[in-house]
Protein backbone atom coordinates (compact mmCIF):
# COMPACT_ATOMS: atom_id res chain seq x y z
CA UNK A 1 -8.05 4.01 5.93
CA UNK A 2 -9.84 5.71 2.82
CA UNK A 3 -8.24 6.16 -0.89
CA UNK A 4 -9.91 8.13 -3.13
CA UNK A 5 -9.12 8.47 -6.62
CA UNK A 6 -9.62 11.99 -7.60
CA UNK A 7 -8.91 12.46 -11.22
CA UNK A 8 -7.72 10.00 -14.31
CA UNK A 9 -6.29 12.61 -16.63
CA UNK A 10 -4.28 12.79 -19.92
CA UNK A 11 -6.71 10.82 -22.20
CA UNK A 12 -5.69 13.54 -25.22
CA UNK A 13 -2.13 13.19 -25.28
CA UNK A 14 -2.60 9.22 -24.83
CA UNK A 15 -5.14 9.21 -27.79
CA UNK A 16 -2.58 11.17 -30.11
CA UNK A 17 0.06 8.83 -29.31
CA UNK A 18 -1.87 5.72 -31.02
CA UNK A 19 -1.45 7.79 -34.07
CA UNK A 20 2.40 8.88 -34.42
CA UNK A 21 3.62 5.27 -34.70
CA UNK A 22 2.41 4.55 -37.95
CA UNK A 23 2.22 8.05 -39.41
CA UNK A 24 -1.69 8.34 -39.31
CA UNK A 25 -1.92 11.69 -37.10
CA UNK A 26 -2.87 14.74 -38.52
CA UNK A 27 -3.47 18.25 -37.58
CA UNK A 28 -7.22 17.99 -38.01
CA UNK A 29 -7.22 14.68 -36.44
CA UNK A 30 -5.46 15.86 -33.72
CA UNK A 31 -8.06 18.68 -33.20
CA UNK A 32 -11.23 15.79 -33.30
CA UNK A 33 -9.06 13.96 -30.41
CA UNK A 34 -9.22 17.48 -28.36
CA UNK A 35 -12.48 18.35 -29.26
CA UNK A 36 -14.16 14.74 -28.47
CA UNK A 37 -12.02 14.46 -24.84
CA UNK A 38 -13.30 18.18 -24.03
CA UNK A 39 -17.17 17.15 -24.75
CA UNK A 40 -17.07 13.95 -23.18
CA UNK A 41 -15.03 14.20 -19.81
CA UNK A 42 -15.47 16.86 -17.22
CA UNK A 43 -11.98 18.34 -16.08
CA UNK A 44 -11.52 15.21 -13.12
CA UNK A 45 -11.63 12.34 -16.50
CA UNK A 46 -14.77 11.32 -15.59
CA UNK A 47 -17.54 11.05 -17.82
CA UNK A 48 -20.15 13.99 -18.01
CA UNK A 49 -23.53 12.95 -17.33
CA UNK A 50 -25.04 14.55 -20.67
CA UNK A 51 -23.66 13.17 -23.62
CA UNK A 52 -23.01 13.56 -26.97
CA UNK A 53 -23.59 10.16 -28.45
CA UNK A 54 -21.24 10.58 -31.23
CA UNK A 55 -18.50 11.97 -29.33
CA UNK A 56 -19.55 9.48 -26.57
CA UNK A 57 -19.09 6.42 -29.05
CA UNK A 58 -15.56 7.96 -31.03
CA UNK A 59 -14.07 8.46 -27.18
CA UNK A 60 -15.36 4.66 -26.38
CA UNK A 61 -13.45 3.61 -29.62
CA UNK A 62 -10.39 5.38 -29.16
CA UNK A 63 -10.54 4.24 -25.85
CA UNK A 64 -10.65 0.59 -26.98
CA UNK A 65 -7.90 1.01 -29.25
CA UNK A 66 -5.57 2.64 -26.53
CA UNK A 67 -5.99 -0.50 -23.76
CA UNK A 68 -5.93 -3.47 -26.35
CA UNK A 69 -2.66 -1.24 -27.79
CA UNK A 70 -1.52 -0.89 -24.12
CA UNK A 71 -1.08 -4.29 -23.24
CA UNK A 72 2.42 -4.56 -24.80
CA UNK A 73 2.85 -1.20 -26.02
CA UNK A 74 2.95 0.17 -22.82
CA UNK A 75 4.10 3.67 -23.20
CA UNK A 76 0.85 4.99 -24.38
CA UNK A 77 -0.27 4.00 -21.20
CA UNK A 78 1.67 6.54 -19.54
CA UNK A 79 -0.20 8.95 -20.74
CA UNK A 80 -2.80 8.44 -18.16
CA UNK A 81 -2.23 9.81 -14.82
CA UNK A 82 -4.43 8.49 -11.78
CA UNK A 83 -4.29 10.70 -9.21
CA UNK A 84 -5.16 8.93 -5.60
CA UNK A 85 -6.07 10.84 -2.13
CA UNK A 86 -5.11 8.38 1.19
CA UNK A 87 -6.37 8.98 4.52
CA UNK A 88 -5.12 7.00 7.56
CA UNK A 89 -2.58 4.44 6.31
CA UNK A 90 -0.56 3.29 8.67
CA UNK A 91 3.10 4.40 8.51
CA UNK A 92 4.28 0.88 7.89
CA UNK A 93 1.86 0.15 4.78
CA UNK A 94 3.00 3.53 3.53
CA UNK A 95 6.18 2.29 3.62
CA UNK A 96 5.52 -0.57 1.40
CA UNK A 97 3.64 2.20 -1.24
CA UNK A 98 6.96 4.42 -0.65
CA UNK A 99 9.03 1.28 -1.92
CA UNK A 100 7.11 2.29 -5.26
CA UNK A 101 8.21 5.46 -5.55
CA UNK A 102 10.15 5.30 -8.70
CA UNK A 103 7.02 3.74 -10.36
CA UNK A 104 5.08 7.10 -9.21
CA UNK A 105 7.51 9.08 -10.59
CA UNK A 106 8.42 10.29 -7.03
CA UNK A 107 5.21 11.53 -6.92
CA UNK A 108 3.85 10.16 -3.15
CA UNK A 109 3.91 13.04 -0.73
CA UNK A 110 3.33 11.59 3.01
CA UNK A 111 2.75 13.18 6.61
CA UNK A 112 6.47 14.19 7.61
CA UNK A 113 7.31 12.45 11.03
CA UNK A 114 9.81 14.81 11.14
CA UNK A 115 7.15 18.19 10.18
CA UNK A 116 4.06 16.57 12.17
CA UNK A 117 2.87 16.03 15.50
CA UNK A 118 1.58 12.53 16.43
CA UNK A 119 -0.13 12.11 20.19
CA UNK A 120 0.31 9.47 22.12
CA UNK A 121 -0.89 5.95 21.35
CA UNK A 122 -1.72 7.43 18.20
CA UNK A 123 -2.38 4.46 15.45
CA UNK A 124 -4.05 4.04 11.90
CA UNK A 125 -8.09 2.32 12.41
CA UNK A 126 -5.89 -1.19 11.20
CA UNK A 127 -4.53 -1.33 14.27
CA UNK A 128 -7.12 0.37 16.80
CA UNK A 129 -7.91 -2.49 19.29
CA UNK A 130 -5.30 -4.65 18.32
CA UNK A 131 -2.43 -2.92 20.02
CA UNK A 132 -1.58 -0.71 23.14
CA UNK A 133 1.36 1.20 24.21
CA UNK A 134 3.11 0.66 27.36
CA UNK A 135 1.85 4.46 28.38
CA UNK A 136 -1.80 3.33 27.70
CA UNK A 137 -1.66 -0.14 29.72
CA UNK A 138 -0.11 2.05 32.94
CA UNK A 139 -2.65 4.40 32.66
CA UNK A 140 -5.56 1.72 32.16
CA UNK A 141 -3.87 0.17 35.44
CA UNK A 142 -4.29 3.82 37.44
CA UNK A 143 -0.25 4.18 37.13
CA UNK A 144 0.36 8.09 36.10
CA UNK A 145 3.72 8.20 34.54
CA UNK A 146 5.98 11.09 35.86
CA UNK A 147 6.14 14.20 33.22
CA UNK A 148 10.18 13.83 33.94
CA UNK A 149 12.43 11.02 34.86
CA UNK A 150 16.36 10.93 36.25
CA UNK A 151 18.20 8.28 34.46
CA UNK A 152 21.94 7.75 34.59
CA UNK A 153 22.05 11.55 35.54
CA UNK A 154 20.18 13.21 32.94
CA UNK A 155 17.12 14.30 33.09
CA UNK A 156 13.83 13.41 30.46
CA UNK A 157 10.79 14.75 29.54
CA UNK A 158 7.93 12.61 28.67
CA UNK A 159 6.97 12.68 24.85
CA UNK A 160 4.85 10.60 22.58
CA UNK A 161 5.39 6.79 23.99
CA UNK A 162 8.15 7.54 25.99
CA UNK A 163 10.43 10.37 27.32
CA UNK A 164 13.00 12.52 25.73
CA UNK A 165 16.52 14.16 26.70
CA UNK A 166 15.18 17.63 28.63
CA UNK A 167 17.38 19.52 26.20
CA UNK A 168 15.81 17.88 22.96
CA UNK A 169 12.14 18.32 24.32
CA UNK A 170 11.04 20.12 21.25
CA UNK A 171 13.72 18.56 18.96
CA UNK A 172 11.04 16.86 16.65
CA UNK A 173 14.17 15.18 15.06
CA UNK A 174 14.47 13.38 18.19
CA UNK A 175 10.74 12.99 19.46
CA UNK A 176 9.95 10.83 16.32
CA UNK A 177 12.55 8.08 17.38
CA UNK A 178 9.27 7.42 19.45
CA UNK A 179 6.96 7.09 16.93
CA UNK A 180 5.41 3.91 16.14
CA UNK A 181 4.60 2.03 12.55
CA UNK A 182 1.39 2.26 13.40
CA UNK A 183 1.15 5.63 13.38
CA UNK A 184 -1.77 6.76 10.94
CA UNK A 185 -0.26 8.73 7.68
CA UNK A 186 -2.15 10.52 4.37
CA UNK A 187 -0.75 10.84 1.37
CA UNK A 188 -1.54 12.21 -2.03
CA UNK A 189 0.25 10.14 -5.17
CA UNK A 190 0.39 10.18 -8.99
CA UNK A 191 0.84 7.33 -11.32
CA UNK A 192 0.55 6.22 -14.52
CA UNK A 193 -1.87 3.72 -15.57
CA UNK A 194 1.12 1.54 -17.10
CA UNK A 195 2.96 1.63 -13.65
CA UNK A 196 -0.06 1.25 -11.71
CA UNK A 197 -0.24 -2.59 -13.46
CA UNK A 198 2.77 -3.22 -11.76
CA UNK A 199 2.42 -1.66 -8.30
CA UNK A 200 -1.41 -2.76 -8.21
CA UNK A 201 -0.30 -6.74 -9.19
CA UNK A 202 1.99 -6.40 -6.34
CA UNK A 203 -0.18 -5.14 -3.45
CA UNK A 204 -3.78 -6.53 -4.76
CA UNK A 205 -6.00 -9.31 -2.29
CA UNK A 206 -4.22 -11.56 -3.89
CA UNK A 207 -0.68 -10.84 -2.85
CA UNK A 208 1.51 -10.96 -0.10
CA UNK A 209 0.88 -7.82 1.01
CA UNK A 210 -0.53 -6.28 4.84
CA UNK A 211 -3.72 -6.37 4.86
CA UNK A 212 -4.32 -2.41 4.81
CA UNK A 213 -2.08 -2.37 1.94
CA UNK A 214 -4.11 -5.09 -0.23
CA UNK A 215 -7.47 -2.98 1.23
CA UNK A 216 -5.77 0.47 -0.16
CA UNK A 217 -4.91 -1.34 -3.83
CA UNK A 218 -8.03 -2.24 -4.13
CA UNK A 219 -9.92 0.45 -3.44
CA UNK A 220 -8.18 2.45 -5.92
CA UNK A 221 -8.60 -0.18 -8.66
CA UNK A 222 -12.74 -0.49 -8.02
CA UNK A 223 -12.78 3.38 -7.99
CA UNK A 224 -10.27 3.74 -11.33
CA UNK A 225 -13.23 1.63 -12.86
CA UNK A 226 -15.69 3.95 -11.45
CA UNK A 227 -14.24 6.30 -13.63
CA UNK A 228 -13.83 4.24 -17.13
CA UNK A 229 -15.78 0.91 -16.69
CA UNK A 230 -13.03 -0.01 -19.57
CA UNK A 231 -10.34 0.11 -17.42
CA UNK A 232 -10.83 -3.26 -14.84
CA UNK A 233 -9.21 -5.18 -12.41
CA UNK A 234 -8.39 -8.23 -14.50
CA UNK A 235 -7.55 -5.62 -17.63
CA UNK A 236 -4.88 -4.13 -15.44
CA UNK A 237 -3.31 -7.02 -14.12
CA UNK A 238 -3.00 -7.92 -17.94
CA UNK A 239 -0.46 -5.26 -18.46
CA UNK A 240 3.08 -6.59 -19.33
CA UNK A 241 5.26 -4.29 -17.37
């Protein structure tokens, strides 16, 4: 399994938003915010490597102000979208993630069991070695299953881990009633950094989570402070949502 956090975007709009509360924004304020998150951050939210040092140090401030301001005024926060790239989950941690969905907005788009083909004994690297299929210990004991079967009068087809109705053969609605939770799934996801707070505190090492799951949280937190060494691991598990 491999997350990847590809961009942390929306620092402009959650700079401006400091401002409105107590009446301090301006126009030409507004247009130093734009100008100073265009110099320093490439189009991803990361940091360019060539710097202006004043812009570098007013986007450090701002920055500052935004996460201490976060904390309990958590809408700013939502400015910030973290956009995340997972390879290989298995279907039964992505279930867990998909249990989040209202706090990504609805934005977690999976491998379809329904669109997708999955072979057979098919399973995420979490469980590779720690579980086999009925189909894979007959073959390992030189038993060839039969590409049909009678039963009860009808005939089946085999399919991924087991056989099908002859008629529903290429009824993928029916073929994934075979498929396994550990089937391997990618997804790509948006969240906020307020709602990530809540989703990471559930699903970090130090939950009850499945293992893969915990691995996947944090992964994504280590990266998000690849990108803005400001935003940590204890710093998000500070938010109050």
């Amino acid at each position: 399994m491999k997350a990847t956090v590809t961009s942390i975007t929306g620092f402009y709009g959650a700079f401006v938003s400091m401002f409105m509360s107590k009446r301090t924004w301006t126009p030409e304020l507004d247009k130093e915010i734009k100008e100073v998150c265009d110099s320093v951050l490439d189009n991803n939210g990361r940091l360019r490597e060539e710097q202006d040092s004043e812009n570098l140090e007013r986007f450090n401030k701002w920055l500052g102000m935004l996460l201490r301001m976060g904390k309990r005024h958590i809408t700013v926060l939502r400015f910030l979208d973290i956009e995340i790239m997972t390879e290989g989950m298995h279907r039964a941690g992505q279930d867990d993630l998909d249990s989040h969905a209202r706090r990504f907005e609805n934005r977690i788009i999976r491998s379809s069991t329904r669109l997708a083909t999955f072979a057979d004994g098919e399973v995420s690297d979490f469980y590779k070695d720690k579980v086999l299929t009925d189909g894979q210990v007959c073959k390992s004991l030189g038993y060839e299953l039969p590409n049909e079967i009678e039963y009860e009068g009808k005939t089946y087809v085999k399919s991924t881990n087991g056989y099908v109705l002859k008629e529903y053969e290429n009824n993928k609605d029916v073929k994934r009633g075979l498929y396994m939770l550990g089937i391997p799934s990618n997804f790509i996801s948006k969240i906020n950094l307020c709602e990530w707070g809540h989703v990471f505190r559930e699903r970090c090492a130090d939950g009850g989570a499945n293992p893969e799951v915990k691995e996947w949280a944090e992964q994504v937190m280590k990266q998000i402070t690849e990108f803005h060494k400001e935003i940590t691991r204890d710093y998000v598990l500070s938010i109050q949502n």
